[in-house]
PDB file of N, CA and C in Angstrom:
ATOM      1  N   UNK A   1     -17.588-164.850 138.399  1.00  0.00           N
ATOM      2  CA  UNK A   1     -17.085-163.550 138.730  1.00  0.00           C
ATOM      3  C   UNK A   1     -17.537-162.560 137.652  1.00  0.00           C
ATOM      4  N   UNK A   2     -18.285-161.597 137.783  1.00  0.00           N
ATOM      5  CA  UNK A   2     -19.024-160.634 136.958  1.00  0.00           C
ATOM      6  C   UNK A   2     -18.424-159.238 137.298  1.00  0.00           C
ATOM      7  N   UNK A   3     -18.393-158.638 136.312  1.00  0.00           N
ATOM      8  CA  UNK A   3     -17.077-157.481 136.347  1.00  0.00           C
ATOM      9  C   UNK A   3     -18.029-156.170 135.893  1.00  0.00           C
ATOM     10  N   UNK A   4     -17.277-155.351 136.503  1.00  0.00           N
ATOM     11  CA  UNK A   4     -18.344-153.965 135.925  1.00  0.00           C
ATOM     12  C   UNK A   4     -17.669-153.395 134.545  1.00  0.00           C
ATOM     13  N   UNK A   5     -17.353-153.751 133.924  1.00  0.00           N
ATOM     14  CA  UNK A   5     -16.511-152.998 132.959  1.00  0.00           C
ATOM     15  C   UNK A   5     -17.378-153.524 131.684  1.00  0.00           C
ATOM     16  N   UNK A   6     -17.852-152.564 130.952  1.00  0.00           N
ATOM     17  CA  UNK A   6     -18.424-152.173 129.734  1.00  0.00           C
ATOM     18  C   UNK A   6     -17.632-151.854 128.472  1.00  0.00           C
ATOM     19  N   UNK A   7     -18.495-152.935 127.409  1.00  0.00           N
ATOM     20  CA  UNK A   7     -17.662-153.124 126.192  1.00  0.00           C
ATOM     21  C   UNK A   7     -17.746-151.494 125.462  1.00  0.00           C
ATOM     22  N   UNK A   8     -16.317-151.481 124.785  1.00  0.00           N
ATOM     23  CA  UNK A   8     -16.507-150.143 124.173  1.00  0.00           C
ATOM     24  C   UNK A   8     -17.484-149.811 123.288  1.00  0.00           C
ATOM     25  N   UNK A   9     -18.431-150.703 123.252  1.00  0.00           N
ATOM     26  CA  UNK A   9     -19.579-150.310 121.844  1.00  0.00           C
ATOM     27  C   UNK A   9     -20.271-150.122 123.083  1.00  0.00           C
ATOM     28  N   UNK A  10     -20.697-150.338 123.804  1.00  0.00           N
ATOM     29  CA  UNK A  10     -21.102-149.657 125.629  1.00  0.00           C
ATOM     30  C   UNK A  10     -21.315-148.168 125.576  1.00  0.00           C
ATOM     31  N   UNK A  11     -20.406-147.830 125.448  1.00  0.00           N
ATOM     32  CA  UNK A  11     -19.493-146.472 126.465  1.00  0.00           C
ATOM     33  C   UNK A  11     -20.362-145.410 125.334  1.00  0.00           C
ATOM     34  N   UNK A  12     -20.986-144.914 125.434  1.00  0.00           N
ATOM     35  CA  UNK A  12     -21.459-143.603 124.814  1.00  0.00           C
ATOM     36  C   UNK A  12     -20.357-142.289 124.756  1.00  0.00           C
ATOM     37  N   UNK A  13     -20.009-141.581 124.000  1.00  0.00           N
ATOM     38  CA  UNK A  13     -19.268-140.929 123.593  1.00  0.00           C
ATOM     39  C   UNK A  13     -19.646-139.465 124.333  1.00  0.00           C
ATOM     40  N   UNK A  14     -18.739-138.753 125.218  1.00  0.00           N
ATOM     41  CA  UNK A  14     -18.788-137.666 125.465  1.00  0.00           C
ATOM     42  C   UNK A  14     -18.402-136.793 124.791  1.00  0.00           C
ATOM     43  N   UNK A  15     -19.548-135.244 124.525  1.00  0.00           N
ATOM     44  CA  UNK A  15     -19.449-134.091 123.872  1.00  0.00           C
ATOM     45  C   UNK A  15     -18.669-133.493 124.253  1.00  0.00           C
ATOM     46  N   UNK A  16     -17.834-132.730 123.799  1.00  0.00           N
ATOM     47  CA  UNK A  16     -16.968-131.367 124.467  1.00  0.00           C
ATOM     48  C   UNK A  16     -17.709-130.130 123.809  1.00  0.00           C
ATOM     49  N   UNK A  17     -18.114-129.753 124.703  1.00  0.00           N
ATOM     50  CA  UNK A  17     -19.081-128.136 124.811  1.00  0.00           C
ATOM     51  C   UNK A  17     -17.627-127.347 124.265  1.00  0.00           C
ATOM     52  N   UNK A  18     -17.983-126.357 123.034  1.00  0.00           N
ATOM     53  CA  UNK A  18     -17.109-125.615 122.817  1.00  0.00           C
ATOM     54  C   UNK A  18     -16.806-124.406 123.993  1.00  0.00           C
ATOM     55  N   UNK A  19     -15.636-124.172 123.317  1.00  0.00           N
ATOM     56  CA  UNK A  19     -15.377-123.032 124.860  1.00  0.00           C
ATOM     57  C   UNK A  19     -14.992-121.786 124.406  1.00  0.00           C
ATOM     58  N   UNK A  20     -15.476-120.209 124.754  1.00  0.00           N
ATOM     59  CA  UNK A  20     -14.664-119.435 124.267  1.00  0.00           C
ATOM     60  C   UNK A  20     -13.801-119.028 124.258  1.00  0.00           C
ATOM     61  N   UNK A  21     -13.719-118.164 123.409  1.00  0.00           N
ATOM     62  CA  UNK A  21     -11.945-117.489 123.435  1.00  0.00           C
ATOM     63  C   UNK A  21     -11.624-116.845 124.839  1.00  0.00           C
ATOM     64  N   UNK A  22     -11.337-117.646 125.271  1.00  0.00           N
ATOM     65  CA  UNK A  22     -10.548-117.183 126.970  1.00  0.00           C
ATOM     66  C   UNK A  22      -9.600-116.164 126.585  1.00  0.00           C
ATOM     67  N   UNK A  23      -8.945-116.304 125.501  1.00  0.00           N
ATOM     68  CA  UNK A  23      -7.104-115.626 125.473  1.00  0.00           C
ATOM     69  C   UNK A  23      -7.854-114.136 125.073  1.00  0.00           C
ATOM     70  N   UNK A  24      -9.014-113.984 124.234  1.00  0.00           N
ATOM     71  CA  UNK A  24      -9.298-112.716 123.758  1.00  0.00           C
ATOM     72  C   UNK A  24     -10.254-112.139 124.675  1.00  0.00           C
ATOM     73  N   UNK A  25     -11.306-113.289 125.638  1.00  0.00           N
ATOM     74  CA  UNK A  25     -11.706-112.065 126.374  1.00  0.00           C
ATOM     75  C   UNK A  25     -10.987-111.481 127.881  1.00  0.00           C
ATOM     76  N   UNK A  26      -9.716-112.288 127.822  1.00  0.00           N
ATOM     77  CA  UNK A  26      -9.155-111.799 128.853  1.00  0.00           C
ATOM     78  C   UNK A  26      -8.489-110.278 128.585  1.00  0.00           C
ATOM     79  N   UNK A  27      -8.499-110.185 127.063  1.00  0.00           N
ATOM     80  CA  UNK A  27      -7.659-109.437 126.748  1.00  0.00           C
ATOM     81  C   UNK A  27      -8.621-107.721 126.988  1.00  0.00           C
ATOM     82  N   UNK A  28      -9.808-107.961 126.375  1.00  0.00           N
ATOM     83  CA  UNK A  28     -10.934-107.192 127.072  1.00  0.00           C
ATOM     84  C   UNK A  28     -10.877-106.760 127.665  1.00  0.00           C
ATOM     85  N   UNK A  29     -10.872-107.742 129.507  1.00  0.00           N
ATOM     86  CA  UNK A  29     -10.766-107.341 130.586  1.00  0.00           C
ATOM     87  C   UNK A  29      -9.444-106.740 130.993  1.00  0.00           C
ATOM     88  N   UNK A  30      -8.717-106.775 130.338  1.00  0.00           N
ATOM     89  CA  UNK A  30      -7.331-106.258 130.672  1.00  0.00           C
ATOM     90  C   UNK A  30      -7.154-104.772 130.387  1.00  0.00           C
ATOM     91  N   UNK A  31      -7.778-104.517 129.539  1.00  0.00           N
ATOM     92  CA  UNK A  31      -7.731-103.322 128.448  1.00  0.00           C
ATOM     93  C   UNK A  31      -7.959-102.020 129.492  1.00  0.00           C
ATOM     94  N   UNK A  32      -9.234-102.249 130.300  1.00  0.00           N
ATOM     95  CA  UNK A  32      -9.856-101.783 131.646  1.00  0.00           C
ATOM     96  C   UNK A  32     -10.532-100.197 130.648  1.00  0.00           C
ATOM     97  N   UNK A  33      -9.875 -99.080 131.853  1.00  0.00           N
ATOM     98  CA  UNK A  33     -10.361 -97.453 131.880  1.00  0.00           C
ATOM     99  C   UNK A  33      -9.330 -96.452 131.215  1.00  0.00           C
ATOM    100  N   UNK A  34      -8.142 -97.666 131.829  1.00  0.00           N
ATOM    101  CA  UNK A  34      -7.132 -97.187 131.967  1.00  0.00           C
ATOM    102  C   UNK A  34      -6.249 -97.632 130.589  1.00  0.00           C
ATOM    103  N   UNK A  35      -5.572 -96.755 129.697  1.00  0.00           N
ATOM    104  CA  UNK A  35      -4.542 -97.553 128.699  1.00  0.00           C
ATOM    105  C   UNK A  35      -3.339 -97.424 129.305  1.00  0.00           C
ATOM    106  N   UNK A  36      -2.497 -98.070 128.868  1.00  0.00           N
ATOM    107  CA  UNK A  36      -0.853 -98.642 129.332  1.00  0.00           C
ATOM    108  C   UNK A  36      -0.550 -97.394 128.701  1.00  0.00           C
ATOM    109  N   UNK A  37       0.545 -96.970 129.527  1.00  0.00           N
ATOM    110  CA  UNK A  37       1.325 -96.580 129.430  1.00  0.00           C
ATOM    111  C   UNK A  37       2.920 -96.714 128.939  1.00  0.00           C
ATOM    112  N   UNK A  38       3.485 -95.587 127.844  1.00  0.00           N
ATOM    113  CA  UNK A  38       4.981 -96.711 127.708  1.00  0.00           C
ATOM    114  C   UNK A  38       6.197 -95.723 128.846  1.00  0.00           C
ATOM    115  N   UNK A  39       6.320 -95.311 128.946  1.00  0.00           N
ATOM    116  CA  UNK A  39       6.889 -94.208 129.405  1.00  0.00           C
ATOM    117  C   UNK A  39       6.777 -94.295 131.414  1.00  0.00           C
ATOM    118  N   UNK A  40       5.715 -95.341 131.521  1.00  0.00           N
ATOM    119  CA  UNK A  40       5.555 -95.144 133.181  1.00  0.00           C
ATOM    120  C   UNK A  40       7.093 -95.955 134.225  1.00  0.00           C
ATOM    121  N   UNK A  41       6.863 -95.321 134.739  1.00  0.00           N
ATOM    122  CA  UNK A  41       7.931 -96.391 135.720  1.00  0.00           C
ATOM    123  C   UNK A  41       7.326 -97.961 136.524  1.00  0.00           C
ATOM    124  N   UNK A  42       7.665 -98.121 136.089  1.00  0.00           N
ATOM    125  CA  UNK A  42       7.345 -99.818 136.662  1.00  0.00           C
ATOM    126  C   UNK A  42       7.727 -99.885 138.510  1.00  0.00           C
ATOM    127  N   UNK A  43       8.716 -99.124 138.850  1.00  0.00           N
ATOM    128  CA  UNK A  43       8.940 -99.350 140.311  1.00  0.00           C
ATOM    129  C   UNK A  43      10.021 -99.951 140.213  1.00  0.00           C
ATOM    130  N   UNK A  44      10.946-100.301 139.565  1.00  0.00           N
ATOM    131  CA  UNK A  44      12.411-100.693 139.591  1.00  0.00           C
ATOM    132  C   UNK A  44      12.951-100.153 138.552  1.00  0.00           C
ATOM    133  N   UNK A  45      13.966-100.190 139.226  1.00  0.00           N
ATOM    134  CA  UNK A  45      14.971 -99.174 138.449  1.00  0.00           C
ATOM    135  C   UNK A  45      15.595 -99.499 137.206  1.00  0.00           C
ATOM    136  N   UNK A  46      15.763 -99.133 135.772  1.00  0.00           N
ATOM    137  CA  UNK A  46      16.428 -99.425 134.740  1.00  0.00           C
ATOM    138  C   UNK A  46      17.422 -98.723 134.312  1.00  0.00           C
ATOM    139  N   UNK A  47      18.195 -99.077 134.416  1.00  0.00           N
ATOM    140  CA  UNK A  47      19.665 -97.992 133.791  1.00  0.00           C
ATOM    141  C   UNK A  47      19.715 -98.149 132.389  1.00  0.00           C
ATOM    142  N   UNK A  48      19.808 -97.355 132.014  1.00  0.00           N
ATOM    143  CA  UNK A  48      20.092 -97.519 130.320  1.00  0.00           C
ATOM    144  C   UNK A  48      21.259 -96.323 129.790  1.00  0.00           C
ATOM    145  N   UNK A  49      21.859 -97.675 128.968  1.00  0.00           N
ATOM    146  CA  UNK A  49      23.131 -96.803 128.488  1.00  0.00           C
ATOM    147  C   UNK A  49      22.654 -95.863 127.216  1.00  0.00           C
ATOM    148  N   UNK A  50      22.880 -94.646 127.216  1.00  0.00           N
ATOM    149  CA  UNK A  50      22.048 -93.389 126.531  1.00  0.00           C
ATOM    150  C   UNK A  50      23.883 -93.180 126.064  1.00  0.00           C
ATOM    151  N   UNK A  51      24.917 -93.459 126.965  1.00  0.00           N
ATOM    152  CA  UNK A  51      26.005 -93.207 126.437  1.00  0.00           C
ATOM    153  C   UNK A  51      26.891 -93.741 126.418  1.00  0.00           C
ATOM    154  N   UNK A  52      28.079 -93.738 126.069  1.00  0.00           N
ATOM    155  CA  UNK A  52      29.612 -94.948 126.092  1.00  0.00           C
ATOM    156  C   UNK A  52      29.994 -95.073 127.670  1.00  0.00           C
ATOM    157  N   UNK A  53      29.755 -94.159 128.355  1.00  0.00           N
ATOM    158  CA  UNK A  53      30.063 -93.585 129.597  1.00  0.00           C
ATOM    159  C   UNK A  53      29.207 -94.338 130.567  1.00  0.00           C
ATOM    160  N   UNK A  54      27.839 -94.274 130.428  1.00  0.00           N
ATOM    161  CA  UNK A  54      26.762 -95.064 131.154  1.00  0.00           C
ATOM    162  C   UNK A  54      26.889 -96.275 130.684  1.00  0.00           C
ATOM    163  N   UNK A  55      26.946 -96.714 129.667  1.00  0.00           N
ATOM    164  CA  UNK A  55      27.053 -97.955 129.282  1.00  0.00           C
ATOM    165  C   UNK A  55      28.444 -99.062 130.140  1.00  0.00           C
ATOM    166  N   UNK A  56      29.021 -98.198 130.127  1.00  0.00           N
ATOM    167  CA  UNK A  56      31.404 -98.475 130.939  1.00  0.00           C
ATOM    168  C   UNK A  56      30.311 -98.692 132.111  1.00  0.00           C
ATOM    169  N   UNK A  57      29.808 -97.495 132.646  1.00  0.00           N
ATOM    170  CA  UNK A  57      29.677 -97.848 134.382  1.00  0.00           C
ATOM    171  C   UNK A  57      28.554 -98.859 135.048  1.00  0.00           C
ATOM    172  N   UNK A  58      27.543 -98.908 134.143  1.00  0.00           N
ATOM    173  CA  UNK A  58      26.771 -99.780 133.895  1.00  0.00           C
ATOM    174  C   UNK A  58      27.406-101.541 134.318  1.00  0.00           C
ATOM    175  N   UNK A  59      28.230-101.251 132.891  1.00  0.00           N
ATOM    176  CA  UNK A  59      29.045-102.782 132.844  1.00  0.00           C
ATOM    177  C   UNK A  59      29.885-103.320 133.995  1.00  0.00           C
ATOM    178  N   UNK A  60      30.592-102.345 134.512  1.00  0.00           N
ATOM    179  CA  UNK A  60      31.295-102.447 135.907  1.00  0.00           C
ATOM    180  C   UNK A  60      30.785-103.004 136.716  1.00  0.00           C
ATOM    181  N   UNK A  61      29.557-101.915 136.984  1.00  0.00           N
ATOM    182  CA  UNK A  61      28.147-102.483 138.283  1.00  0.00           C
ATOM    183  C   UNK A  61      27.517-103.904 138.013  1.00  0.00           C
ATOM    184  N   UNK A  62      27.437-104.298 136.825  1.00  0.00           N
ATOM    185  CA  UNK A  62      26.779-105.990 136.815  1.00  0.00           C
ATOM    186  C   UNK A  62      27.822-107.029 137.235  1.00  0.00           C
ATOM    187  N   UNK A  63      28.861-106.123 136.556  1.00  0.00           N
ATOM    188  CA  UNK A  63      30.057-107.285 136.484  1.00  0.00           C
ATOM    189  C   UNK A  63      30.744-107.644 137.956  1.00  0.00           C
ATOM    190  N   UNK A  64      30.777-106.177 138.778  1.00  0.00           N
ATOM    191  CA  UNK A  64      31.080-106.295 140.577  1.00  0.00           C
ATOM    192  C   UNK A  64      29.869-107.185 141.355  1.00  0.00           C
ATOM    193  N   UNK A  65      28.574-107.374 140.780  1.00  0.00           N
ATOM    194  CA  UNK A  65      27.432-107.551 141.516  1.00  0.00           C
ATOM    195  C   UNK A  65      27.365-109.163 141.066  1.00  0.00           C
ATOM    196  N   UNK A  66      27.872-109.253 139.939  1.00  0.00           N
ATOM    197  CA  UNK A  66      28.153-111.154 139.392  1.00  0.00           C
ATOM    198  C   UNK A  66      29.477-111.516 140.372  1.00  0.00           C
ATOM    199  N   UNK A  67      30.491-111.389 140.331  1.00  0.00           N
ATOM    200  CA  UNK A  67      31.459-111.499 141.081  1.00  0.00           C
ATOM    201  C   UNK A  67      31.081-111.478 142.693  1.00  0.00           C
ATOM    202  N   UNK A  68      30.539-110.728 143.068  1.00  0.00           N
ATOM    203  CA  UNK A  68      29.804-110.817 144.208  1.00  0.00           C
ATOM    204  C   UNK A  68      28.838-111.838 144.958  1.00  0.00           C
ATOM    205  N   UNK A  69      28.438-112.690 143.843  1.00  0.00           N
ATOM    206  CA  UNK A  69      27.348-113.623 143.852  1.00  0.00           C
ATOM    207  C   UNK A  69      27.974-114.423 144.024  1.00  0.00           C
ATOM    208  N   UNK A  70      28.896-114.604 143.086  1.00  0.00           N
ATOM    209  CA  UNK A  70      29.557-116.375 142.298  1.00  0.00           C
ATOM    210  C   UNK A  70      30.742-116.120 143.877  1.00  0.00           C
ATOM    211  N   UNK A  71      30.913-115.057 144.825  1.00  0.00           N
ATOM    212  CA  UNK A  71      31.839-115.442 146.114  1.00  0.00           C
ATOM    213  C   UNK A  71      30.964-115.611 146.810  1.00  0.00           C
ATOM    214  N   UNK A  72      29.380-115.498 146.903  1.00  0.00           N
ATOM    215  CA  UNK A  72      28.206-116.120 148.087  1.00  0.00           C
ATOM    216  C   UNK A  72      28.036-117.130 147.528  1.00  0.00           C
ATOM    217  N   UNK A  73      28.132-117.772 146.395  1.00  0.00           N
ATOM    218  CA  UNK A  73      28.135-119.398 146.149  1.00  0.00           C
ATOM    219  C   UNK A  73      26.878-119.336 145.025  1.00  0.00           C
ATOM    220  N   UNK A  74      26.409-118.101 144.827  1.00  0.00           N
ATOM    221  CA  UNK A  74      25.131-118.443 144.025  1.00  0.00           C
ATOM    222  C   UNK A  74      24.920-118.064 142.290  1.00  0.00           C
ATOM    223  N   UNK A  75      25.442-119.061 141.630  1.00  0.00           N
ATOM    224  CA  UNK A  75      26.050-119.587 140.820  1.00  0.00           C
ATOM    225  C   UNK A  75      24.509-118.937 139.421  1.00  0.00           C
ATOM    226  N   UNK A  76      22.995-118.663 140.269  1.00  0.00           N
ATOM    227  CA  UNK A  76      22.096-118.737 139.236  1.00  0.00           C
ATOM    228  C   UNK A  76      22.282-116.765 139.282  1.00  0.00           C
ATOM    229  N   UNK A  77      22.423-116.404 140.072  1.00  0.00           N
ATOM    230  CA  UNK A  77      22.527-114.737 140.362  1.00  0.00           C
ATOM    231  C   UNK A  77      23.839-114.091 139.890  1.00  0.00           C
ATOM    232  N   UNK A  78      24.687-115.174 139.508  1.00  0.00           N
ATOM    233  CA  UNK A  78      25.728-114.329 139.363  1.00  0.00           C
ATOM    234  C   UNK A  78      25.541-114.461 137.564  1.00  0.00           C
ATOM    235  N   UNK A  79      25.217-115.455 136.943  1.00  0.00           N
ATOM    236  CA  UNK A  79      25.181-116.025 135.734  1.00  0.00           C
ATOM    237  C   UNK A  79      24.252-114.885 135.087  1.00  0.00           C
ATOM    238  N   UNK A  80      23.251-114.482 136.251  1.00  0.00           N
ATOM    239  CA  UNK A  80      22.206-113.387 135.603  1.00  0.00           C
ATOM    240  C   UNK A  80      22.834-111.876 135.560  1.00  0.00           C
ATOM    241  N   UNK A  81      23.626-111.815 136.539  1.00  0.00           N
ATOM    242  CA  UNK A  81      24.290-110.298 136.540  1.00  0.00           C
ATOM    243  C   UNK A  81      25.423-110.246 135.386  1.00  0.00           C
ATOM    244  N   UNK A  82      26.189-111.664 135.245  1.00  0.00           N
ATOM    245  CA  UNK A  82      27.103-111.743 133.921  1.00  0.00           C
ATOM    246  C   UNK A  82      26.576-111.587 132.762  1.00  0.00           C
ATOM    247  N   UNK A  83      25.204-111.867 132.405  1.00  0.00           N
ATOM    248  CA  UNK A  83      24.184-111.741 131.135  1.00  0.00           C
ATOM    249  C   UNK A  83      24.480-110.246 131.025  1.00  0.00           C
ATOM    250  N   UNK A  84      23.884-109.468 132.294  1.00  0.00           N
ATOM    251  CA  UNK A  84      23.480-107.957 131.747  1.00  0.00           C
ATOM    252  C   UNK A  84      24.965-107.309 131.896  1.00  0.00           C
ATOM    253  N   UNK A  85      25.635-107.753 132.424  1.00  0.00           N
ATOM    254  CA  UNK A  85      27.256-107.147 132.036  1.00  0.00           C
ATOM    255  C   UNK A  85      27.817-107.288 130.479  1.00  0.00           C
ATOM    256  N   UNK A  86      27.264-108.877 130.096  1.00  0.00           N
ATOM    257  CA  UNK A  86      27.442-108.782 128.824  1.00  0.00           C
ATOM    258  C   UNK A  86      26.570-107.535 127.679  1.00  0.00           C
ATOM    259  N   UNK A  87      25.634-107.713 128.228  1.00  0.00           N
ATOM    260  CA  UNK A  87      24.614-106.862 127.321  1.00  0.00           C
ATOM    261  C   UNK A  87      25.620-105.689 127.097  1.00  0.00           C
ATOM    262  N   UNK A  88      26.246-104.769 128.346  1.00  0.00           N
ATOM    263  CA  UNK A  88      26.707-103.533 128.311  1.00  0.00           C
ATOM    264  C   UNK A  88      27.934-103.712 127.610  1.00  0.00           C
ATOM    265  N   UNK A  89      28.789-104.602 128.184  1.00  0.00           N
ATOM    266  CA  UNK A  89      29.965-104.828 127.045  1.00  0.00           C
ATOM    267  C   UNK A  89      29.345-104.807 125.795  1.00  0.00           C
ATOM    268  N   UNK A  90      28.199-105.319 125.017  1.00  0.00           N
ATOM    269  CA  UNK A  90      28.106-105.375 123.838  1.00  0.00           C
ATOM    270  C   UNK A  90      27.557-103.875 123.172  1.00  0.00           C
ATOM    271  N   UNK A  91      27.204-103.447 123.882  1.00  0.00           N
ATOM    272  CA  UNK A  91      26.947-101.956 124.103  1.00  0.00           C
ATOM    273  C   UNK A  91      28.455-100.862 123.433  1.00  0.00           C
ATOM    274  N   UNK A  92      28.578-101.193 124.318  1.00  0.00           N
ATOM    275  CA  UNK A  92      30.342-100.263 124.377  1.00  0.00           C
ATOM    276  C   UNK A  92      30.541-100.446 123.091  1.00  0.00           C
ATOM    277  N   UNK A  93      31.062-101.521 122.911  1.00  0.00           N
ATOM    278  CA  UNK A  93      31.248-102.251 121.898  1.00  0.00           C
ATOM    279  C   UNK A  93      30.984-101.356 120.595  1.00  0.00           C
ATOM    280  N   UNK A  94      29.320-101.660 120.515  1.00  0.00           N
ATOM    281  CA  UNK A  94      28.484-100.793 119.178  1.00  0.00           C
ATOM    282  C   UNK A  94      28.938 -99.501 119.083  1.00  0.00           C
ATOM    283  N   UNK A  95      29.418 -98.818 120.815  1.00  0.00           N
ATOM    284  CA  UNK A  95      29.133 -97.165 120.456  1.00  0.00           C
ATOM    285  C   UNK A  95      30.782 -96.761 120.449  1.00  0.00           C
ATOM    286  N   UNK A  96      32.017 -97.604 120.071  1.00  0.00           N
ATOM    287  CA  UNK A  96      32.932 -97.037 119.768  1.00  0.00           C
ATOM    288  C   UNK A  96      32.888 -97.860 118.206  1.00  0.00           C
ATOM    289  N   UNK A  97      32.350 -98.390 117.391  1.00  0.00           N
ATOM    290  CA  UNK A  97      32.549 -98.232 116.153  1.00  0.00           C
ATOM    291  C   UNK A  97      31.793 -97.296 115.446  1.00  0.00           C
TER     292      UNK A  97
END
């Protein structure tokens, strides 16, 4: 019984062709005509607490919209709306000391 399998002093050693920087020339191509903008709107909406006031109503709205979730059963949506309720509670928080 004769076997195809070749002793490792056999096996010739494969090169790995270096490769370039993928991460930097993607970054290139990213860069484009156009520069980023900080200031643009993305297309969804961000509330930001600018005050104690926005920040209160803010916190309300995550906290009704978690509660809302966790009574449709969905335990990963409500956990995420309780995060940004927390955020605003911690908010409040900062802007009455």
């Amino acid at each position: 019984m004769k076997t195809n399998m070749k002793h490792i002093s056999e096996v010739k050693p494969v090169t790995v062709q270096p490769r370039s920087n993928t991460k930097a020339m993607a970054g290139i191509a990213r860069r484009g005509s156009r520069p980023a903008r900080r200031n643009e709107s993305s297309g969804f909406p961000h509330p930001h607490a600018k005050n104690a006031q926005s920040a209160e109503k803010n916190y309300e709205r995550y906290l009704a919209l978690a509660r809302a979730e966790a009574l449709k059963g969905d335990r990963i949506a409500a956990e995420n709306y309780f995060q940004h309720a927390e955020h605003y509670f911690r908010s409040m928080a900062k802007n009455a000391n």
